[in-house]
Protein backbone atom coordinates (compact mmCIF):
# COMPACT_ATOMS: atom_id res chain seq x y z
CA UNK A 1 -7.07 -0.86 2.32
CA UNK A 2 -5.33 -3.28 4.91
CA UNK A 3 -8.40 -4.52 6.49
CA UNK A 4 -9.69 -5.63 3.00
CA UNK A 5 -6.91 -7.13 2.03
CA UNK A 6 -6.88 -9.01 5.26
CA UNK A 7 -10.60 -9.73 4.39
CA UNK A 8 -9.63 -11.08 0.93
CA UNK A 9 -6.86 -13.07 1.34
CA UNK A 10 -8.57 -14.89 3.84
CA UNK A 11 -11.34 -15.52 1.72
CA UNK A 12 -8.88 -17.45 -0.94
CA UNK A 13 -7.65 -19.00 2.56
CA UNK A 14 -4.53 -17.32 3.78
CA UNK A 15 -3.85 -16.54 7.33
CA UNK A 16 -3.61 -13.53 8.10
CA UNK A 17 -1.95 -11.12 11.04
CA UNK A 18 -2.99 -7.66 10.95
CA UNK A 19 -0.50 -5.00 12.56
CA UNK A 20 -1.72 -1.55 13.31
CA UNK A 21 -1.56 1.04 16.22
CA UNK A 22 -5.42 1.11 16.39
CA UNK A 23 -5.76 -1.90 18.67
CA UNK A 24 -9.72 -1.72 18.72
CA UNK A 25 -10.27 -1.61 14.90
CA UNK A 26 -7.63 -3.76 14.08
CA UNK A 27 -9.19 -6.80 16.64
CA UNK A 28 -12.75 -5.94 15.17
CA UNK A 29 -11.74 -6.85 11.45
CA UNK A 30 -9.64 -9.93 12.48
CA UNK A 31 -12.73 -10.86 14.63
CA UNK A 32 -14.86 -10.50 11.38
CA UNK A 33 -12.72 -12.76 9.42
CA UNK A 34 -12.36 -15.51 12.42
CA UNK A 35 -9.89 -18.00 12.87
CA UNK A 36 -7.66 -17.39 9.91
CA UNK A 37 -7.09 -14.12 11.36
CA UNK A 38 -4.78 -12.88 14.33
CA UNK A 39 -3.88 -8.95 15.33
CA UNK A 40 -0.98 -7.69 17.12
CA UNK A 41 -0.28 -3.98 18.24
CA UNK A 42 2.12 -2.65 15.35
CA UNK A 43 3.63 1.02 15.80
CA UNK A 44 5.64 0.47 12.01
CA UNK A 45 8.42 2.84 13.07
CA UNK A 46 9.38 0.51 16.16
CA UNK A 47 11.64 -2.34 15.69
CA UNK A 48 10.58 -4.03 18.79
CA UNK A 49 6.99 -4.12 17.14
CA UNK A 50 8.17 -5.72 14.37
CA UNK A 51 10.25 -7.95 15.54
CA UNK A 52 7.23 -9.48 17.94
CA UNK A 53 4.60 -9.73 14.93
CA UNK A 54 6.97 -11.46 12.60
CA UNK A 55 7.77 -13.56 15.91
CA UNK A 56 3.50 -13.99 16.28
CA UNK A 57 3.32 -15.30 12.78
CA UNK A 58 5.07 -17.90 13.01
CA UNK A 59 4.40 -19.17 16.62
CA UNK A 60 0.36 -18.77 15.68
CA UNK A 61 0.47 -19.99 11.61
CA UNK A 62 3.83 -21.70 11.37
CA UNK A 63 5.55 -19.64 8.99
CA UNK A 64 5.92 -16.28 6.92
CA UNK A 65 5.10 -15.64 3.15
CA UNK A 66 4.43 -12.93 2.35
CA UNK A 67 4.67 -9.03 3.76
CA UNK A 68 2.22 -6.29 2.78
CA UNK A 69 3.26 -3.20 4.17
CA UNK A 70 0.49 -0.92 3.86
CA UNK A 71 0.67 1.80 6.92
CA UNK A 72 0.68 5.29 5.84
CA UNK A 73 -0.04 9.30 7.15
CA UNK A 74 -0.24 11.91 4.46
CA UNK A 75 0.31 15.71 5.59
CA UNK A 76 -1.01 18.72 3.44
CA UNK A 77 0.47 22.40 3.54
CA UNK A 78 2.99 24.97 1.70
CA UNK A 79 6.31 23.97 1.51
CA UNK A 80 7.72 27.09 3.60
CA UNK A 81 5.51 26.06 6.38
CA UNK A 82 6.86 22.84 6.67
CA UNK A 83 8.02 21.72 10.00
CA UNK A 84 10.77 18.88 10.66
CA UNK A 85 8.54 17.00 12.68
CA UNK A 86 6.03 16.77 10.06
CA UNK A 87 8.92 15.87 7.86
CA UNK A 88 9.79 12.85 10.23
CA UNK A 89 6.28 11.77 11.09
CA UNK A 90 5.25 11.27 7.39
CA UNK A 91 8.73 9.40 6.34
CA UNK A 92 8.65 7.35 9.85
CA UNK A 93 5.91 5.83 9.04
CA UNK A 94 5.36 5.91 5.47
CA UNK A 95 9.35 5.16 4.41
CA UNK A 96 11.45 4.02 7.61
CA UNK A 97 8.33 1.72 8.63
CA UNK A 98 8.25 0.19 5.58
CA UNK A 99 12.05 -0.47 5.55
CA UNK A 100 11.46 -1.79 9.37
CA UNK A 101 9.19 -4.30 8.15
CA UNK A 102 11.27 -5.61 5.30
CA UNK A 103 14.26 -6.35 7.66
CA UNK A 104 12.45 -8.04 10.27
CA UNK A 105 10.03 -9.83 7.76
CA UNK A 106 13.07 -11.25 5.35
CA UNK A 107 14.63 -13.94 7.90
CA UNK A 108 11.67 -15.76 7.75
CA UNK A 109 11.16 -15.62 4.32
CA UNK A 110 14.37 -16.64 3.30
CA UNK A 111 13.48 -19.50 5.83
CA UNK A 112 10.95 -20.56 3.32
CA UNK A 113 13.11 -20.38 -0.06
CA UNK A 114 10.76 -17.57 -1.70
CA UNK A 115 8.08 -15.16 -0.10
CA UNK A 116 6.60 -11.99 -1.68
CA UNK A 117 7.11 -8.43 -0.41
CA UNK A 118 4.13 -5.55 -1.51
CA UNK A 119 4.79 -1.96 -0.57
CA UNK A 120 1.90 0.08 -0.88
CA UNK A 121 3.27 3.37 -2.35
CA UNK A 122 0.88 6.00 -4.43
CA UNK A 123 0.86 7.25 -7.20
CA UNK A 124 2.37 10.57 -5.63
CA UNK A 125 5.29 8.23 -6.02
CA UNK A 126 4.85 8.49 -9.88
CA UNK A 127 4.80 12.09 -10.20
CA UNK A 128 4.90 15.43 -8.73
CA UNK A 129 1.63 16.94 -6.06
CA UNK A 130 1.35 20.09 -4.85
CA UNK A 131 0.87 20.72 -1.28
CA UNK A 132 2.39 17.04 -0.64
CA UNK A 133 5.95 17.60 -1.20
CA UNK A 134 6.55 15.23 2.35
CA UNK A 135 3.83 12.70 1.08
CA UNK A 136 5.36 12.28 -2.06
CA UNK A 137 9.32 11.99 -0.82
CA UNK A 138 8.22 9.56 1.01
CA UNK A 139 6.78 7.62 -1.94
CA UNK A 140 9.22 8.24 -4.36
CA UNK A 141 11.58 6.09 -1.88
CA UNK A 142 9.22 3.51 -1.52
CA UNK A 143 8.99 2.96 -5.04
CA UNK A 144 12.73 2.92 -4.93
CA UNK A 145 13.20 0.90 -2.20
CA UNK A 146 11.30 -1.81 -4.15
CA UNK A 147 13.24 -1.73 -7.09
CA UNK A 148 16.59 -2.25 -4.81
CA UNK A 149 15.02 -4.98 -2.62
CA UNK A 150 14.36 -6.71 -5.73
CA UNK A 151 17.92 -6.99 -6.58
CA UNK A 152 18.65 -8.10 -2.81
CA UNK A 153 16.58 -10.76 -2.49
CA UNK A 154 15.40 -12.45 -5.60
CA UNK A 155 18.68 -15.06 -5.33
CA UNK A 156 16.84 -15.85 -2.25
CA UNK A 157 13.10 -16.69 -4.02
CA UNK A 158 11.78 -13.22 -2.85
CA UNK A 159 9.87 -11.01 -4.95
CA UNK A 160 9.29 -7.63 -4.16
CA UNK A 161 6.43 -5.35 -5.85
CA UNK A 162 5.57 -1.58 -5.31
CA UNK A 163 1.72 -0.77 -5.74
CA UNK A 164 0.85 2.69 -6.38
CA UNK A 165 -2.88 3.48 -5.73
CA UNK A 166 -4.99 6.54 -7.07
CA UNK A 167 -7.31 8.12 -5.08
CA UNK A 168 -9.73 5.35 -3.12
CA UNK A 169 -12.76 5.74 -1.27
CA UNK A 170 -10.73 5.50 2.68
CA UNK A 171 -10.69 7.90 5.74
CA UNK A 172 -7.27 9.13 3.79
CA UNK A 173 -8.66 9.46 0.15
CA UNK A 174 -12.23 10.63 1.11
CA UNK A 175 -11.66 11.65 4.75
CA UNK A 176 -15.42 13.68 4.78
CA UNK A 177 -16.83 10.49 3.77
CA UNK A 178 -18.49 11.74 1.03
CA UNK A 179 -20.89 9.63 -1.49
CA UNK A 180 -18.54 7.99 -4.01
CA UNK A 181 -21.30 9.77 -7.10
CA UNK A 182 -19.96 13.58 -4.86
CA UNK A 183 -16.45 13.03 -4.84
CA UNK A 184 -16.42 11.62 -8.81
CA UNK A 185 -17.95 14.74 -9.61
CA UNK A 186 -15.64 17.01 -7.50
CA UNK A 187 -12.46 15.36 -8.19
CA UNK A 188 -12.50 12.67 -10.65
CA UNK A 189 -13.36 13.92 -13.74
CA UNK A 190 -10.07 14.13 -14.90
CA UNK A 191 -9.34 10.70 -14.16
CA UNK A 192 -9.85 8.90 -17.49
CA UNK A 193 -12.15 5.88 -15.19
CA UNK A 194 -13.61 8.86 -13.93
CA UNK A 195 -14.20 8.04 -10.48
CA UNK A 196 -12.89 6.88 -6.92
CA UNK A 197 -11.25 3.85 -6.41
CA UNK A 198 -12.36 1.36 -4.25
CA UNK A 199 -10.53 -0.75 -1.24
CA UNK A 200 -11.18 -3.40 -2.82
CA UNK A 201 -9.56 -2.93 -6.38
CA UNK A 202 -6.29 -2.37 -4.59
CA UNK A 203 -6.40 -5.50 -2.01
CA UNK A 204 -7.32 -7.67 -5.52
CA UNK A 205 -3.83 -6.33 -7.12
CA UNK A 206 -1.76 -6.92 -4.00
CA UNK A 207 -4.01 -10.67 -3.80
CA UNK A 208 -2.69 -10.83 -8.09
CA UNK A 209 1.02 -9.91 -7.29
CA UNK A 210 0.94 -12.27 -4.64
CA UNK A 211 -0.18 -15.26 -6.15
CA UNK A 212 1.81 -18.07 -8.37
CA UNK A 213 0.04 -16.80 -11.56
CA UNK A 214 2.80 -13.46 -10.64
CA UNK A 215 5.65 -15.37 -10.03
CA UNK A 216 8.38 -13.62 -12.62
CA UNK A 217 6.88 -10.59 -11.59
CA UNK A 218 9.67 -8.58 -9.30
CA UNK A 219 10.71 -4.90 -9.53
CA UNK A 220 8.01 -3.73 -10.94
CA UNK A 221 5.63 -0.72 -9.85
CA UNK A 222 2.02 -1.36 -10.59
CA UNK A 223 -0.74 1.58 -10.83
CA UNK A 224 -4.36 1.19 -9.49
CA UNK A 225 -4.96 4.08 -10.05
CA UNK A 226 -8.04 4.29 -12.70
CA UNK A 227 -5.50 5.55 -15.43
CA UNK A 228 -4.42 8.99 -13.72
CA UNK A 229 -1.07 8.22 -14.26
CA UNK A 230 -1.50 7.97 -17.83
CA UNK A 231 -1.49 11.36 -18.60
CA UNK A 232 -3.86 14.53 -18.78
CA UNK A 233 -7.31 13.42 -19.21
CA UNK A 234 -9.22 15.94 -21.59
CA UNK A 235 -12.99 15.63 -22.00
CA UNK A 236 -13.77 14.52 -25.40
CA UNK A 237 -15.03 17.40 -27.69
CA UNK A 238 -18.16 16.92 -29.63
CA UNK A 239 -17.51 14.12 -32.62
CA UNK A 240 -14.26 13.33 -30.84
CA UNK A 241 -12.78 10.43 -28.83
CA UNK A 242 -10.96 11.29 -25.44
CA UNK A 243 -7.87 11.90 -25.54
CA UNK A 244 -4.77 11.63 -23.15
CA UNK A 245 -1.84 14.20 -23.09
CA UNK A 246 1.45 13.28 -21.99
């Protein structure tokens, strides 16, 4: 999902610096994209990270507008065999990275006199998921985190939006790599769209959010999630229109 957001902002002619701790994909897709792209080693749960990619922002494209933090790990299993260090991995990255980001990312944007924050959350940050009890703490606070951002810094022109995606077609969402038409039919049937999501879809609601045609939008939790957070999708009986059950 980060490299095609990367890919589409570009396109509509942002620069872009991509963070990540996988130094030879990361340089690949800001090769791709060319000039208007730039990518610095990020490890999200280290401050010293952070602090030299907001720093490479500005010293390579002049200033900072807007954050995306997108970096997540997801960790299956019951919750009796648990293990603290699971625990920590999932909300290092997923919750304390995020939070990382936000403080080193918010001088410069107050520097501007607005910006726009987008944590990627889930919609395991929506609801309840068995097996992901980690995953979805870790969520939950993101979504929270949002909402109290919001309050922080919209005196200071800053928005601050939570995105919760569904299941998309990623090495996280699909790690086998499946055929979109297998993994619709495995898992997706319940989903009132009725299939995957793609990369894509998400990167064009973060690009939305992001853009002036959003600007009283702050607070708020969006769902790409092809309608699973709607409610119990039931196949429609004979005669009969779908219906959704809280």
């Amino acid at each position: 999902m980060g490299a095609a957001t990367a890919r589409l902002f570009a396109s509509e002619g942002a620069k872009v610096v991509l963070g990540d701790v996988l130094e030879e994909k990361g340089r690949v897709v800001a090769a791709e994209i060319g000039d208007a792209a730039s990518f610095q080693k990020l490890d999200v749960r280290e401050e010293a990270d952070w602090a030299a990619i907001v720093a490479h922002a500005g010293e390579r494209f002049g200033k900072l507008d807007i954050l995306v933090n997108n970096a997540a790990v997801t960790h299956f299993g019951a919750a009796e065999e648990l293990r603290k260090a699971d625990v920590e991995r999932v909300l290092g990255i997923n919750l304390i990275g995020t939070m990382m980001g936000v403080k080193h990312a918010v001088p410069a944007l107050k520097a501007n006199g607005k910006g726009v924050i987008v944590n990627i959350s889930s919609v395991d940050g929506l609801r309840g998921c068995n097996g992901l009890v980690a995953y979805t703490a870790s969520k939950w606070a993101v979504r929270g985190i949002s909402k109290s951002y919001a309050y922080e810094f919209g005196p200071f022109g800053i928005r601050v939006v939570s995105i919760h995606p569904g299941g998309v077609n990623t090495e996280m969402g699909n790690p086998a790599g499946e055929a979109a038409e297998a993994v619709n039919a495995r898992h997706f049937r319940r989903v009132p769209l009725q299939r995957i999501g793609e990369p894509e879809e998400i990167a064009r609601a973060t690009l939305f959010v992001c853009s002036d045609e959003a600007s009283y939008i702050s607070g708020a939790e969006i769902a790409v999630d092809g309608g699973w957070t709607a409610g119990h999708y039931e196949p429609a009986l004979p005669g009969c229109a779908p219906s959704l059950l809280a």
